[in-house]
Structures are given as structure tokens and as C-alpha cells.
C-alpha atoms as a PDB file:
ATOM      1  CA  UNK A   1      88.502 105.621  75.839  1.00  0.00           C
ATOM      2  CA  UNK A   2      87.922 103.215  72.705  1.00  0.00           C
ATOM      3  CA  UNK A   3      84.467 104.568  73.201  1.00  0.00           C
ATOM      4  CA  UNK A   4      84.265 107.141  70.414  1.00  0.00           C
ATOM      5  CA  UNK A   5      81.054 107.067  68.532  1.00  0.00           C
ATOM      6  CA  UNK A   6      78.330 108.952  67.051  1.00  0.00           C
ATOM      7  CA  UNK A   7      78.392 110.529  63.411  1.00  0.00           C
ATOM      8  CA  UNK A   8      81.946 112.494  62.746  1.00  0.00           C
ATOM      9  CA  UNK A   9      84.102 113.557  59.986  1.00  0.00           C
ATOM     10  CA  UNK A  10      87.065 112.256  58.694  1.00  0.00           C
ATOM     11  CA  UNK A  11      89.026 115.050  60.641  1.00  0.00           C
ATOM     12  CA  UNK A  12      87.312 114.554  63.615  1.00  0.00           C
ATOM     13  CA  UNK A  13      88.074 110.476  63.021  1.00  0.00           C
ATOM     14  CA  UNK A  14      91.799 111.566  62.665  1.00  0.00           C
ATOM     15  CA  UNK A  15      91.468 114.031  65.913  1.00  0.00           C
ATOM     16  CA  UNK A  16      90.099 111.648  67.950  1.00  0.00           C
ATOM     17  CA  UNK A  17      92.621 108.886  66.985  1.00  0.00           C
ATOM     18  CA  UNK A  18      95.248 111.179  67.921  1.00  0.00           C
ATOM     19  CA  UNK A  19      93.607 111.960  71.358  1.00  0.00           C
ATOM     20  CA  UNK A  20      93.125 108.345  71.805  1.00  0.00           C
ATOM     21  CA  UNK A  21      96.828 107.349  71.382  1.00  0.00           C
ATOM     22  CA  UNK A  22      98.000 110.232  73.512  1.00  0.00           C
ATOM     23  CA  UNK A  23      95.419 108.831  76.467  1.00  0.00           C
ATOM     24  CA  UNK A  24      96.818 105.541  75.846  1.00  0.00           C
ATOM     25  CA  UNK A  25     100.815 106.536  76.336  1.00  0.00           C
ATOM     26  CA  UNK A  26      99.819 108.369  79.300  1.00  0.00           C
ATOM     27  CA  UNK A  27      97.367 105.518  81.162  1.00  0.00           C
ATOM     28  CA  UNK A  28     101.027 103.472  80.617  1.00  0.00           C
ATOM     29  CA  UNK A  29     102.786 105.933  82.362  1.00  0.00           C
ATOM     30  CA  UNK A  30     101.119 106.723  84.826  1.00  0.00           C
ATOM     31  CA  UNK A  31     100.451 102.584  85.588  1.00  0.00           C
ATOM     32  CA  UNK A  32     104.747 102.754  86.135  1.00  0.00           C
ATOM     33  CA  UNK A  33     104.115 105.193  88.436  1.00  0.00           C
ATOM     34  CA  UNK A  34     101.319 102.914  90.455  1.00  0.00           C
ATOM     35  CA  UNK A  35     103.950 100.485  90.454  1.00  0.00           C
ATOM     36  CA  UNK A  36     105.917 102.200  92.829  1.00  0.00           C
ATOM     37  CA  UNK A  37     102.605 103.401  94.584  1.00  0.00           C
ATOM     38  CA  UNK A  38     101.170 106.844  93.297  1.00  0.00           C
ATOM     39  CA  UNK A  39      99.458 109.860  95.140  1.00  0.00           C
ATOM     40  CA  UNK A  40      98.081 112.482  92.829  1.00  0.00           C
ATOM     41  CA  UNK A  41      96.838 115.572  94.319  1.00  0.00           C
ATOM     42  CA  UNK A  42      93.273 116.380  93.372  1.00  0.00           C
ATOM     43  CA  UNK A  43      91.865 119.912  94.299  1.00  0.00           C
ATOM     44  CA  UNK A  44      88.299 119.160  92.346  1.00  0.00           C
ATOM     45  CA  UNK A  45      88.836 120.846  88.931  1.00  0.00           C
ATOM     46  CA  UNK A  46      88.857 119.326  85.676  1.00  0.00           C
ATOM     47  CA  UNK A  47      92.758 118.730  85.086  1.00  0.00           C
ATOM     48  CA  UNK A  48      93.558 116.841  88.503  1.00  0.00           C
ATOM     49  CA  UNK A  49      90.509 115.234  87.817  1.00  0.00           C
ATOM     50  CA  UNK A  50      91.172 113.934  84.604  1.00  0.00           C
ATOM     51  CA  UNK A  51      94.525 112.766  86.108  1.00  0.00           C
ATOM     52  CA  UNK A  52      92.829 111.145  88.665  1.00  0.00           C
ATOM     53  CA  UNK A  53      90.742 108.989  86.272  1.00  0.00           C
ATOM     54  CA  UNK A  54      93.405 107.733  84.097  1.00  0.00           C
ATOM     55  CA  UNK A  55      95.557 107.229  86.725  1.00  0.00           C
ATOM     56  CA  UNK A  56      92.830 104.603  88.632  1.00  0.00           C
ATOM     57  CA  UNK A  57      91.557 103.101  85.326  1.00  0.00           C
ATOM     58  CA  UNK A  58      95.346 102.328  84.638  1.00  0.00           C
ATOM     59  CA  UNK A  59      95.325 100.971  88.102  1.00  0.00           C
ATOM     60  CA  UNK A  60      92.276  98.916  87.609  1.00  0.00           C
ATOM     61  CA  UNK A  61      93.605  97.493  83.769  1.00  0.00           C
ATOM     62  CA  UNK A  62      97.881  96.947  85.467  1.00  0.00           C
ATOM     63  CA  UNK A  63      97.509  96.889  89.402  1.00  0.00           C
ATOM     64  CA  UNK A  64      99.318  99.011  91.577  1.00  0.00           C
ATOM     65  CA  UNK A  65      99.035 101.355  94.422  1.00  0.00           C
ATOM     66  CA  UNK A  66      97.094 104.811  94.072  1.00  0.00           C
ATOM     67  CA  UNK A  67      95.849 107.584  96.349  1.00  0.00           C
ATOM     68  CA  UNK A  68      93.754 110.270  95.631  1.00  0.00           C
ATOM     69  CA  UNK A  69      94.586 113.701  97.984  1.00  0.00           C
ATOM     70  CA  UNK A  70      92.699 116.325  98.400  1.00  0.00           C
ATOM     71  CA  UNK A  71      93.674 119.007 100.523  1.00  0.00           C
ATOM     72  CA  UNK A  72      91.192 121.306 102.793  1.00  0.00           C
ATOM     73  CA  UNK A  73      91.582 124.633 104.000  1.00  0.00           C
ATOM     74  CA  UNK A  74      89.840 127.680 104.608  1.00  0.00           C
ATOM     75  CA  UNK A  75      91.129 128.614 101.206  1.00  0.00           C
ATOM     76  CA  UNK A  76      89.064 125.790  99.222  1.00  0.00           C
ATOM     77  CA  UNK A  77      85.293 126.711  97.797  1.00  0.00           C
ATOM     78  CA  UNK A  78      82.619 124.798  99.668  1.00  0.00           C
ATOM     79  CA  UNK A  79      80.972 123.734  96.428  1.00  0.00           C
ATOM     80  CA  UNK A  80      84.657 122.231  95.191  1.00  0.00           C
ATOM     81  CA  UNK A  81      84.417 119.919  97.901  1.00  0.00           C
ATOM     82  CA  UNK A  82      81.132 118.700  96.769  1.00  0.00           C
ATOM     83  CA  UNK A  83      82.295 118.335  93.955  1.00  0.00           C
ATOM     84  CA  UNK A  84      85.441 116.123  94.494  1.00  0.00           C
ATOM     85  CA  UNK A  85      83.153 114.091  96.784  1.00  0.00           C
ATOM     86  CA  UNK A  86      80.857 113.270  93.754  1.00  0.00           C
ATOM     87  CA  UNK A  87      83.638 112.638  91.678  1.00  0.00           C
ATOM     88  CA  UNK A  88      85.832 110.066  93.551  1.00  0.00           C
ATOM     89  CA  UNK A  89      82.466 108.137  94.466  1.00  0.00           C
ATOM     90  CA  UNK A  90      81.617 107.837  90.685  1.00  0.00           C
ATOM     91  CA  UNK A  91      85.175 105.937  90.219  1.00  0.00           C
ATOM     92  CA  UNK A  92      86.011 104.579  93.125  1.00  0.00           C
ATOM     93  CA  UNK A  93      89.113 105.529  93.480  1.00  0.00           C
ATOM     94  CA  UNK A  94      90.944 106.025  96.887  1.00  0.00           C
ATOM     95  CA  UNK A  95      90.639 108.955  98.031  1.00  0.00           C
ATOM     96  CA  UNK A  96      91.907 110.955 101.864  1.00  0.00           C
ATOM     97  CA  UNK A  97      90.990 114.488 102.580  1.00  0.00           C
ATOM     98  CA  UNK A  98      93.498 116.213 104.807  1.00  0.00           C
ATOM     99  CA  UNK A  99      93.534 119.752 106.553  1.00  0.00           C
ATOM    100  CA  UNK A 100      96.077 122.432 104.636  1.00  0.00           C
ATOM    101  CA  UNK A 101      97.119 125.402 107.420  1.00  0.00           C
ATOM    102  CA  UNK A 102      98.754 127.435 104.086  1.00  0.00           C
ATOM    103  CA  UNK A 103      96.417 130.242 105.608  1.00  0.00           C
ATOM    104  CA  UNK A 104      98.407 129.969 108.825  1.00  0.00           C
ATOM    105  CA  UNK A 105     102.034 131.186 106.935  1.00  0.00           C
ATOM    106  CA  UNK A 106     102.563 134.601 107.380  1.00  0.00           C
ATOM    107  CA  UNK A 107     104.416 134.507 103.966  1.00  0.00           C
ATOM    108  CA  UNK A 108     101.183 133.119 102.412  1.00  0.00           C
ATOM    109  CA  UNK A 109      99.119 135.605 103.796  1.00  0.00           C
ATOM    110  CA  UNK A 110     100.744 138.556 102.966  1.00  0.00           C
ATOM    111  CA  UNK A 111      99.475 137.910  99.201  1.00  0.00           C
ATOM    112  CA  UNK A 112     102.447 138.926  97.255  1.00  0.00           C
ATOM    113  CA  UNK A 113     103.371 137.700  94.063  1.00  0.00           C
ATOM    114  CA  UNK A 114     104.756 133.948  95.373  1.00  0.00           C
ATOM    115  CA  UNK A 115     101.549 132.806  97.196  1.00  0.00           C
ATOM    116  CA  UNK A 116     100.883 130.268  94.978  1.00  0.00           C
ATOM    117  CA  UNK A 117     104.524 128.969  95.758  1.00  0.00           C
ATOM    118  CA  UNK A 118     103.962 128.950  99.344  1.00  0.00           C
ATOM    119  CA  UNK A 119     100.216 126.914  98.644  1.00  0.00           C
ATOM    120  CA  UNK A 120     101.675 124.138  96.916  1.00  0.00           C
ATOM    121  CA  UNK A 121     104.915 123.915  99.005  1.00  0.00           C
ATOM    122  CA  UNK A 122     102.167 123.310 101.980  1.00  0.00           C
ATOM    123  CA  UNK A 123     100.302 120.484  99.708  1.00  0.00           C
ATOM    124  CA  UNK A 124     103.329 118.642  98.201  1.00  0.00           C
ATOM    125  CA  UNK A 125     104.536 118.569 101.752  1.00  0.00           C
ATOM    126  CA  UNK A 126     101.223 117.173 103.138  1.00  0.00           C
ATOM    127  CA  UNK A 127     101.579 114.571  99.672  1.00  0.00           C
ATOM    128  CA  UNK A 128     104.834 113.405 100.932  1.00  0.00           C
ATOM    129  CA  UNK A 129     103.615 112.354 104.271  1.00  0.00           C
ATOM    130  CA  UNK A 130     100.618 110.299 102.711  1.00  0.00           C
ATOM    131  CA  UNK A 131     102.913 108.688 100.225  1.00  0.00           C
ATOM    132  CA  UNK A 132     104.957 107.450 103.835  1.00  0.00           C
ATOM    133  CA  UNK A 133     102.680 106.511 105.525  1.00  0.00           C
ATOM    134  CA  UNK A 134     100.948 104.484 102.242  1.00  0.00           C
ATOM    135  CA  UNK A 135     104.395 103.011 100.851  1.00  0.00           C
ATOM    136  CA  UNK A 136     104.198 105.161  97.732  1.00  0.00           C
ATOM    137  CA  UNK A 137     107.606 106.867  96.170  1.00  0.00           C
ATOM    138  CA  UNK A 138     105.884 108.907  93.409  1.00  0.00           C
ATOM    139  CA  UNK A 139     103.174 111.932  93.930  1.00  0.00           C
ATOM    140  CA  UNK A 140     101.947 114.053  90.515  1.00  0.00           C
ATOM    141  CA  UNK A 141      99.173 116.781  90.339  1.00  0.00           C
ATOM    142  CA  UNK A 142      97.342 118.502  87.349  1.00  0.00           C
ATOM    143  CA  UNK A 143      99.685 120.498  85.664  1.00  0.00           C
ATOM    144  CA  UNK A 144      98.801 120.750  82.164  1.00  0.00           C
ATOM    145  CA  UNK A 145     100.270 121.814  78.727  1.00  0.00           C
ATOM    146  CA  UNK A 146      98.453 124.688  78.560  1.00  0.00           C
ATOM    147  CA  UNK A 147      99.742 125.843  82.241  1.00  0.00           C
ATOM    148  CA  UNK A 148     103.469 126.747  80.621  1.00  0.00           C
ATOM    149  CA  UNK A 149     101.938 130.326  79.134  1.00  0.00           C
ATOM    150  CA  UNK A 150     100.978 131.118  82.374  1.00  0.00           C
ATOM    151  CA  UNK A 151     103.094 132.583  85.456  1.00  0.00           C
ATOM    152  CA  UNK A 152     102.888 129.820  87.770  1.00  0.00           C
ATOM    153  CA  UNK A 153     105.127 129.741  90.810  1.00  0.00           C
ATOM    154  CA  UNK A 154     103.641 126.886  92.305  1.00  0.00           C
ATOM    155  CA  UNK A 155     104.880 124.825  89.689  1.00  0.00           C
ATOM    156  CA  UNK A 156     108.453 126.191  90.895  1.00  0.00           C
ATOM    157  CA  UNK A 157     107.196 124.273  94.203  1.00  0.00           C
ATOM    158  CA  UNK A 158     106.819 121.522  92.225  1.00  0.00           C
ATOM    159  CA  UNK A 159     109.748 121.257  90.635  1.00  0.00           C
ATOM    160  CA  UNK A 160     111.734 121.674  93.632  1.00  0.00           C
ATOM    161  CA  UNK A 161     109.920 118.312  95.464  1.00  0.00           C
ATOM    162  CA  UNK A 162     110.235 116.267  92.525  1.00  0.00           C
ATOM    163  CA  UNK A 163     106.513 116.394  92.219  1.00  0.00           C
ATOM    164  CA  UNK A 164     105.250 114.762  88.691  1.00  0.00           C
ATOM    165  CA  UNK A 165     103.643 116.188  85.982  1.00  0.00           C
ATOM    166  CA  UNK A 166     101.939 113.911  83.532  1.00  0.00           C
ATOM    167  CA  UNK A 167      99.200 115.965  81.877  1.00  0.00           C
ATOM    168  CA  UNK A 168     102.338 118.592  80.434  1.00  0.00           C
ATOM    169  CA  UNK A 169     104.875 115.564  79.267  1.00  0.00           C
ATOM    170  CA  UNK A 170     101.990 114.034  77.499  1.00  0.00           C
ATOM    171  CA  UNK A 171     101.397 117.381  76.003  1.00  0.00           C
ATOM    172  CA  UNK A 172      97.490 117.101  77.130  1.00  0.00           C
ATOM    173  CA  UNK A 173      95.762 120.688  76.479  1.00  0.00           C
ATOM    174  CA  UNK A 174      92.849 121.684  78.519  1.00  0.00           C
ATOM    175  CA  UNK A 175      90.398 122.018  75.573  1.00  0.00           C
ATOM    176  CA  UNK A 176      91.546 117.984  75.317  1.00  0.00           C
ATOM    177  CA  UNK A 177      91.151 117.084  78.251  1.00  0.00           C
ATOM    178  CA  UNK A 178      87.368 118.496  78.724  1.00  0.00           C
ATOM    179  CA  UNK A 179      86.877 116.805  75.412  1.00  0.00           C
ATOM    180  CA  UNK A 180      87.628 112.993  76.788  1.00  0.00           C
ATOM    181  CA  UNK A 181      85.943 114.504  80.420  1.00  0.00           C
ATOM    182  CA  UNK A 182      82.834 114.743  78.182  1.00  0.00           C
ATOM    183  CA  UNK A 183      83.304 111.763  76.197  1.00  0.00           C
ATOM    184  CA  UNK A 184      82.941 109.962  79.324  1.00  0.00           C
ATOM    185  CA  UNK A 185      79.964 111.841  80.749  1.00  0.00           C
ATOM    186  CA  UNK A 186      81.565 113.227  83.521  1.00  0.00           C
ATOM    187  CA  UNK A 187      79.784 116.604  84.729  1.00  0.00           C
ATOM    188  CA  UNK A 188      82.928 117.949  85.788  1.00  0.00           C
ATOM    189  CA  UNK A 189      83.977 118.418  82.232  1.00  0.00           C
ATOM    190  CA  UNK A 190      81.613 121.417  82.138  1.00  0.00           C
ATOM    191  CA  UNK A 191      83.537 122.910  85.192  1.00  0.00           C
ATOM    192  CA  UNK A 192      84.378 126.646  84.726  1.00  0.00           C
ATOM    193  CA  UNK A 193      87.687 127.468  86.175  1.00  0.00           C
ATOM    194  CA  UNK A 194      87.771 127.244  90.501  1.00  0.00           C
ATOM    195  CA  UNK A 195      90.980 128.514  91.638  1.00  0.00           C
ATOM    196  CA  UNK A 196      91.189 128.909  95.144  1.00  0.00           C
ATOM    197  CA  UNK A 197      89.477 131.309  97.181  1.00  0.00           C
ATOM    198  CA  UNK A 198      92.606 133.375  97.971  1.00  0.00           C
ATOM    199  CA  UNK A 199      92.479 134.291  94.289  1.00  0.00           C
ATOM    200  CA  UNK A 200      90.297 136.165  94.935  1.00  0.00           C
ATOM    201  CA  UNK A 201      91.788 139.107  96.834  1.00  0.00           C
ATOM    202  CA  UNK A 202      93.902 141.586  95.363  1.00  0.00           C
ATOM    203  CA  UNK A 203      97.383 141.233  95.396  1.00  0.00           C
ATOM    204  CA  UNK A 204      99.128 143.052  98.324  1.00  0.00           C
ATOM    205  CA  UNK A 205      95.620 142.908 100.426  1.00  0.00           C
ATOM    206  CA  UNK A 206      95.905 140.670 103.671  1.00  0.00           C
ATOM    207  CA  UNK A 207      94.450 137.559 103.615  1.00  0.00           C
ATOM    208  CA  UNK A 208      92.364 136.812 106.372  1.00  0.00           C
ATOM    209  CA  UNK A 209      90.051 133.706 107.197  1.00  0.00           C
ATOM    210  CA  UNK A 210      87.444 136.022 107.431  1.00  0.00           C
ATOM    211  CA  UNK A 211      87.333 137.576 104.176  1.00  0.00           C
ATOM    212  CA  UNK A 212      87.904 134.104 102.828  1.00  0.00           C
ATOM    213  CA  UNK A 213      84.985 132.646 104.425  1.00  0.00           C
ATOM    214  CA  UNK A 214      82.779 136.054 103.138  1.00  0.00           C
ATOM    215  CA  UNK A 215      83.959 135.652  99.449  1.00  0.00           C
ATOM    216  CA  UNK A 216      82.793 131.916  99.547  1.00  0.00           C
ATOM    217  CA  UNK A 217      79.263 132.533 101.477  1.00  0.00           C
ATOM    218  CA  UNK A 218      79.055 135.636  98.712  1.00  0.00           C
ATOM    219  CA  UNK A 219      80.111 133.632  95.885  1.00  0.00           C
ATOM    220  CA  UNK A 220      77.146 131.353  96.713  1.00  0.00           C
ATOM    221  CA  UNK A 221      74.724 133.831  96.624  1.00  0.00           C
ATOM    222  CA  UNK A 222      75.639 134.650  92.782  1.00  0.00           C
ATOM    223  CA  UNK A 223      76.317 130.656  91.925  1.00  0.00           C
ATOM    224  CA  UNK A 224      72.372 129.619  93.505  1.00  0.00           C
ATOM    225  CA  UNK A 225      71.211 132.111  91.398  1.00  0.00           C
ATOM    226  CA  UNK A 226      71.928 131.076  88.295  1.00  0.00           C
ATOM    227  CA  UNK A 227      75.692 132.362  87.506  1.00  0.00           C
ATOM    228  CA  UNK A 228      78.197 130.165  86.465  1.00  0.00           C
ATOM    229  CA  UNK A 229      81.487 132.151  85.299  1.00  0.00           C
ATOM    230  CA  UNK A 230      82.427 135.431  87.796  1.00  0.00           C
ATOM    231  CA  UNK A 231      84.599 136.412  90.516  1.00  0.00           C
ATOM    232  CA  UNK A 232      84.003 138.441  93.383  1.00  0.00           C
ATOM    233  CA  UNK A 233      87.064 140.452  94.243  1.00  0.00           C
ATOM    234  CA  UNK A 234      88.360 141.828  97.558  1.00  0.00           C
ATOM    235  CA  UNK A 235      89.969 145.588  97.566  1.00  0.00           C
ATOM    236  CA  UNK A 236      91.531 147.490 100.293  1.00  0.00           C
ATOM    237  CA  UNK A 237      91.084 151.456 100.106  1.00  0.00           C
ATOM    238  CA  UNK A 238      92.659 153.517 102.685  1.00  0.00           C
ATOM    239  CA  UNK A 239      91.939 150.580 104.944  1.00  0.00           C
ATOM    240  CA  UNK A 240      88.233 149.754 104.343  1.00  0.00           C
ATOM    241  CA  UNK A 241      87.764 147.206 101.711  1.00  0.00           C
ATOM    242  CA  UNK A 242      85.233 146.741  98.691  1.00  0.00           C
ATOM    243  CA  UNK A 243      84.278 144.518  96.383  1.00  0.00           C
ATOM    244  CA  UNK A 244      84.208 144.507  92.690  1.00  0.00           C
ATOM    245  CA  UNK A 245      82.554 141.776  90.619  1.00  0.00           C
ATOM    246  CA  UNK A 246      83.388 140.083  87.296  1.00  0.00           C
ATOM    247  CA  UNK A 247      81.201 138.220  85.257  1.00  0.00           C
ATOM    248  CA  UNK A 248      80.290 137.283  81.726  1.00  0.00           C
ATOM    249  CA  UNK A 249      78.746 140.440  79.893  1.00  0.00           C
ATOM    250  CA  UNK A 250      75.995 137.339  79.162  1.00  0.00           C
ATOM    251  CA  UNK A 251      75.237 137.405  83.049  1.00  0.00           C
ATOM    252  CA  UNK A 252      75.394 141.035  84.036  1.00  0.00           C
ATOM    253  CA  UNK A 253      71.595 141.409  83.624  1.00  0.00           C
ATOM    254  CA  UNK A 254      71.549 138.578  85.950  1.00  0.00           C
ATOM    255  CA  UNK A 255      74.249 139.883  88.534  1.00  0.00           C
ATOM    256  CA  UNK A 256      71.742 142.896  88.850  1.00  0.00           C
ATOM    257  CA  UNK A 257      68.731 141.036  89.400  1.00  0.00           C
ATOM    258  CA  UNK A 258      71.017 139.822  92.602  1.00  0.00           C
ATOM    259  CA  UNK A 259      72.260 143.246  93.701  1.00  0.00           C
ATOM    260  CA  UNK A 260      70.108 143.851  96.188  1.00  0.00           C
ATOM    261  CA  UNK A 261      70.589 140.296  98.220  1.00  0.00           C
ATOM    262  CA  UNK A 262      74.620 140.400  97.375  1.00  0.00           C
ATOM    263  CA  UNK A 263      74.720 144.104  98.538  1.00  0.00           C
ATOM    264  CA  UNK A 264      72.747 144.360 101.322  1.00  0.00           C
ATOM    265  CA  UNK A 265      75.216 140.892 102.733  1.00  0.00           C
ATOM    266  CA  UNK A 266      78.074 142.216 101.795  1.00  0.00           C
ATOM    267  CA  UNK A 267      77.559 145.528 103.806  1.00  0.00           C
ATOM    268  CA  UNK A 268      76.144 143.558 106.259  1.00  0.00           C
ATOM    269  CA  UNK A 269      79.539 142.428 106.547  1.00  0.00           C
ATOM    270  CA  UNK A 270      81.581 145.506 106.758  1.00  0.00           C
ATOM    271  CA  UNK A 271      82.207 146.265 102.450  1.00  0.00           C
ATOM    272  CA  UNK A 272      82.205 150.253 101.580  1.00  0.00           C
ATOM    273  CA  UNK A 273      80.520 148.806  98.435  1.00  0.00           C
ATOM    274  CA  UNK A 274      79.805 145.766  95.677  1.00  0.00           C
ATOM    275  CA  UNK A 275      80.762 147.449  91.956  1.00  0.00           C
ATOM    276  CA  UNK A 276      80.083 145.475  88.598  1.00  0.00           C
ATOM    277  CA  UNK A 277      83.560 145.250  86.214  1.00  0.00           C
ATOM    278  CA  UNK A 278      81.842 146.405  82.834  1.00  0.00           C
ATOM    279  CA  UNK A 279      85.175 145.182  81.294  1.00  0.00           C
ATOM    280  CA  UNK A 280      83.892 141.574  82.431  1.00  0.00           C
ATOM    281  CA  UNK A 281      85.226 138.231  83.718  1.00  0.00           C
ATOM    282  CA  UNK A 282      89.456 138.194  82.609  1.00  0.00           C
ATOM    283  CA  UNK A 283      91.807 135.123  84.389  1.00  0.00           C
ATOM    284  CA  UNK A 284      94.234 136.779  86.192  1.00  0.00           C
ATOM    285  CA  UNK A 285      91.855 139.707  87.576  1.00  0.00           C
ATOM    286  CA  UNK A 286      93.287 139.644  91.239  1.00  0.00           C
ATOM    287  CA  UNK A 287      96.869 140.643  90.674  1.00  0.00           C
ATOM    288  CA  UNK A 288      96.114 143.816  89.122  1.00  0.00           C
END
């Protein structure tokens, strides 16, 4: 992190200073908690990743005990995995994949408004046995500052399994912590948003494994050709469902050069029909 070079201004010095002393407090946290033997809960994004990192390099600079978790479930995006497999190689952290049923809960699948609850009650439960069975009495995942504007009922989960939060009590922003991800050359710092794959149908519609598995292979079509920031949303409709996509108004022109492959598989596949959201690409687009 003492690493900051190239030509800046005396804000940016005083920025960066700032951002390097807030790293530092939280690397000496977080090496308490290795003490005691640490788990942190890494789904592939930039925030648990970023947690990940300064949790091992604290491990590497005071000793200690840390485990990387990464939970897998028909939920997950086939490309996140890649991704968290590239990642933990690169720093050699320890890292254990193990299988999530969330998808199996009833209460999970009937999509309401506490999903996200029932998700992370699954993972911090999974957490708790790996921290048994590895000797370690604290587990923390990527909750950051700039999570408290949002309605997040997983991190009522969290609270009620004494789960940590270190990115939040360090007062760590997303914008920040791309910045130091980039500082560091880490292509995941470039990561657009990857919530999971349940996100992606409408609140109230049934999730199935099947529909889960169709929004990923659909996804792919749209990421291997060429788009980066878009969701492909499942609606229900007196039964039958549809999709509606939103992207970027910068990559609309591209989402219809790949109508005709995205349509023609998604009707393959039993959807009424694929529309384009002119309003574009907005967080929050499948509880409306």
C-alpha cells in the first residue's frame, strides 16, 4: 500500500495519505482477528475481495490463521467463479469452495422481499462450520460503508450470527476500495457489480434452478459479445414468463446487434419474448 506513485497533486497527495492510514488501521484489525483464526466469506466481487487481500497480507506481515470461503450454488454466475479462482491464485491465500442449497428453501425461493436474508443465513451458517472444523472463532464478509443506504436484509443475517464487518467500521467506500484494487493492479477492480443470479428475477416470481441456469447461459451470450454492464430480467405474465433487458444506453446498439442469437435462445427456451429497457441499466431493477 506504501506504493503510491506517479505524478499527483497536492490533494491527491493528501487523499491518498488518508486512504493509506485508513488501509493501515484496518490490515491491524483484521491481523487481531487472524489471531483467533479468521474466515471471510468471498463471493468474487470487488468488496470481499478487497477484504480478502488485506486480510492475507496482514496475515503474511503478523501470522495467524485465515480462510478464504466461497460459497457455490446454482445461484452464483459461472464467470464469478472464474473469477474468484484467478483471484485467490494471484495471492495465495487459502481458499475452500463449498456447495450452498439456499435454492433448496422454500422461503428462499418464493422471492419475496427477505431473500437476501435467507441467502446469507445459508452462507454464515456454512462459515461457521469451516471456522470448526479450522479452529477459527471469528468469520467477516464484504459489507461496506456504502452498503448502509441500501435495504439490505442480509446484513440483518449478519448481525444476528455475529458475523464481522470490517470494510463499514473502517468506513471504506466502494469508490475507495476500487481505487487501492487498482493501485495494486488487480483486474477485479474494474468489476461491474455481480449480484447473484437470483437478482435477477422479479420479485414475487418463483425461483427455479431452471430459470437460474437460463439467465446465466443468456447472460453469457450478451457478456462474449462485448457487454459489460446489463441485466437480463425474468417476468411472469399470466403464467408465461419474459424477459426484459437492461443495459447502458452506451451498449444498446450493441444489445441489438445480439438480438437475434439472444432471442432466438431465449424462445428456444420457452420466453413469450426478450424486450430492451429504454430507461437503461438502474441497481435495484428486480424488485420492481
Amino acid at each position: 500500500m506504501e506504493r503510491f506513485t506517479t505524478n499527483r497533486t497536492i490533494e491527491t497527495d493528501i487523499c491518498m495519505d488518508s486512504l493509506a492510514q485508513k488501509y493501515r488501521l484496518l490490515k491491524e484489525s483484521l491481523a487481531g482477528y487472524a489471531a483467533e483464526g479468521l474466515v471471510v466469506a468471498f463471493s468474487g466481487g470487488v468488496d470481499s475481495g478487497f477484504l480478502v487481500w488485506a486480510a492475507e497480507e496482514a496475515r503474511k506481515e503478523y501470522g495467524g490463521r485465515l480462510i478464504a470461503l466461497t460459497t457455490d450454488s446454482e445461484s452464483m454466475p459461472r464467470h464469478d467463479k472464474d473469477d474468484v479462482e484467478k483471484f485467490v491464485g494471484r495471492i495465495g491465500v487459502r481458499h475452500v469452495w463449498k456447495d450452498s442449497h439456499e435454492v433448496n428453501d422454500p422461503e428462499y425461493a418464493r422471492n419475496d422481499p427477505l431473500r437476501c436474508y435467507y441467502c446469507k443465513t445459508e452462507l454464515f451458517s456454512i462459515a461457521r462450520q469451516v471456522a470448526a472444523e479450522n479452529d477459527c472463532r471469528r468469520i467477516a464478509y464484504g459489507y461496506s460503508a456504502s452498503d448502509r443506504t441500501d435495504v439490505r436484509p442480509g446484513h440483518r443475517a449478519a448481525l444476528e450470527n455475529d458475523i464481522l464487518f470490517p470494510l463499514a467500521e473502517h468506513d471504506f467506500t466502494k469508490s475507495e476500495i476500487r481505487e487501492l484494487m487498482r493501485l495494486e493492479g488487480f483486474e477485479l477492480s474494474d468489476k461491474p457489480s455481480s449480484p447473484c443470479l437470483s437478482s435477477r428475477i422479479m420479485r414475487g416470481v418463483q425461483i427455479t434452478k431452471e430459470e437460474l441456469r437460463d439467465v446465466d447461459e443468456l447472460e453469457s451470450i450478451l457478456r462474449d459479445g462485448g457487454m459489460r454492464i446489463f441485466r437480463l430480467r425474468v417476468h411472469e405474465m399470466s403464467g408465461k414468463h419474459f424477459l426484459r433487458l437492461e443495459t447502458e444506453p452506451g451498449e444498446m446498439m450493441l444489445a441489438l446487434k445480439l438480438k437475434d442469437t439472444l432471442v432466438a435462445e431465449a424462445k428456444r427456451r420457452g420466453y413469450l419474448w426478450v424486450t430492451l429497457d429504454l430507461e437503461g441499466y438502474k441497481t435495484g431493477g428486480g424488485t420492481v
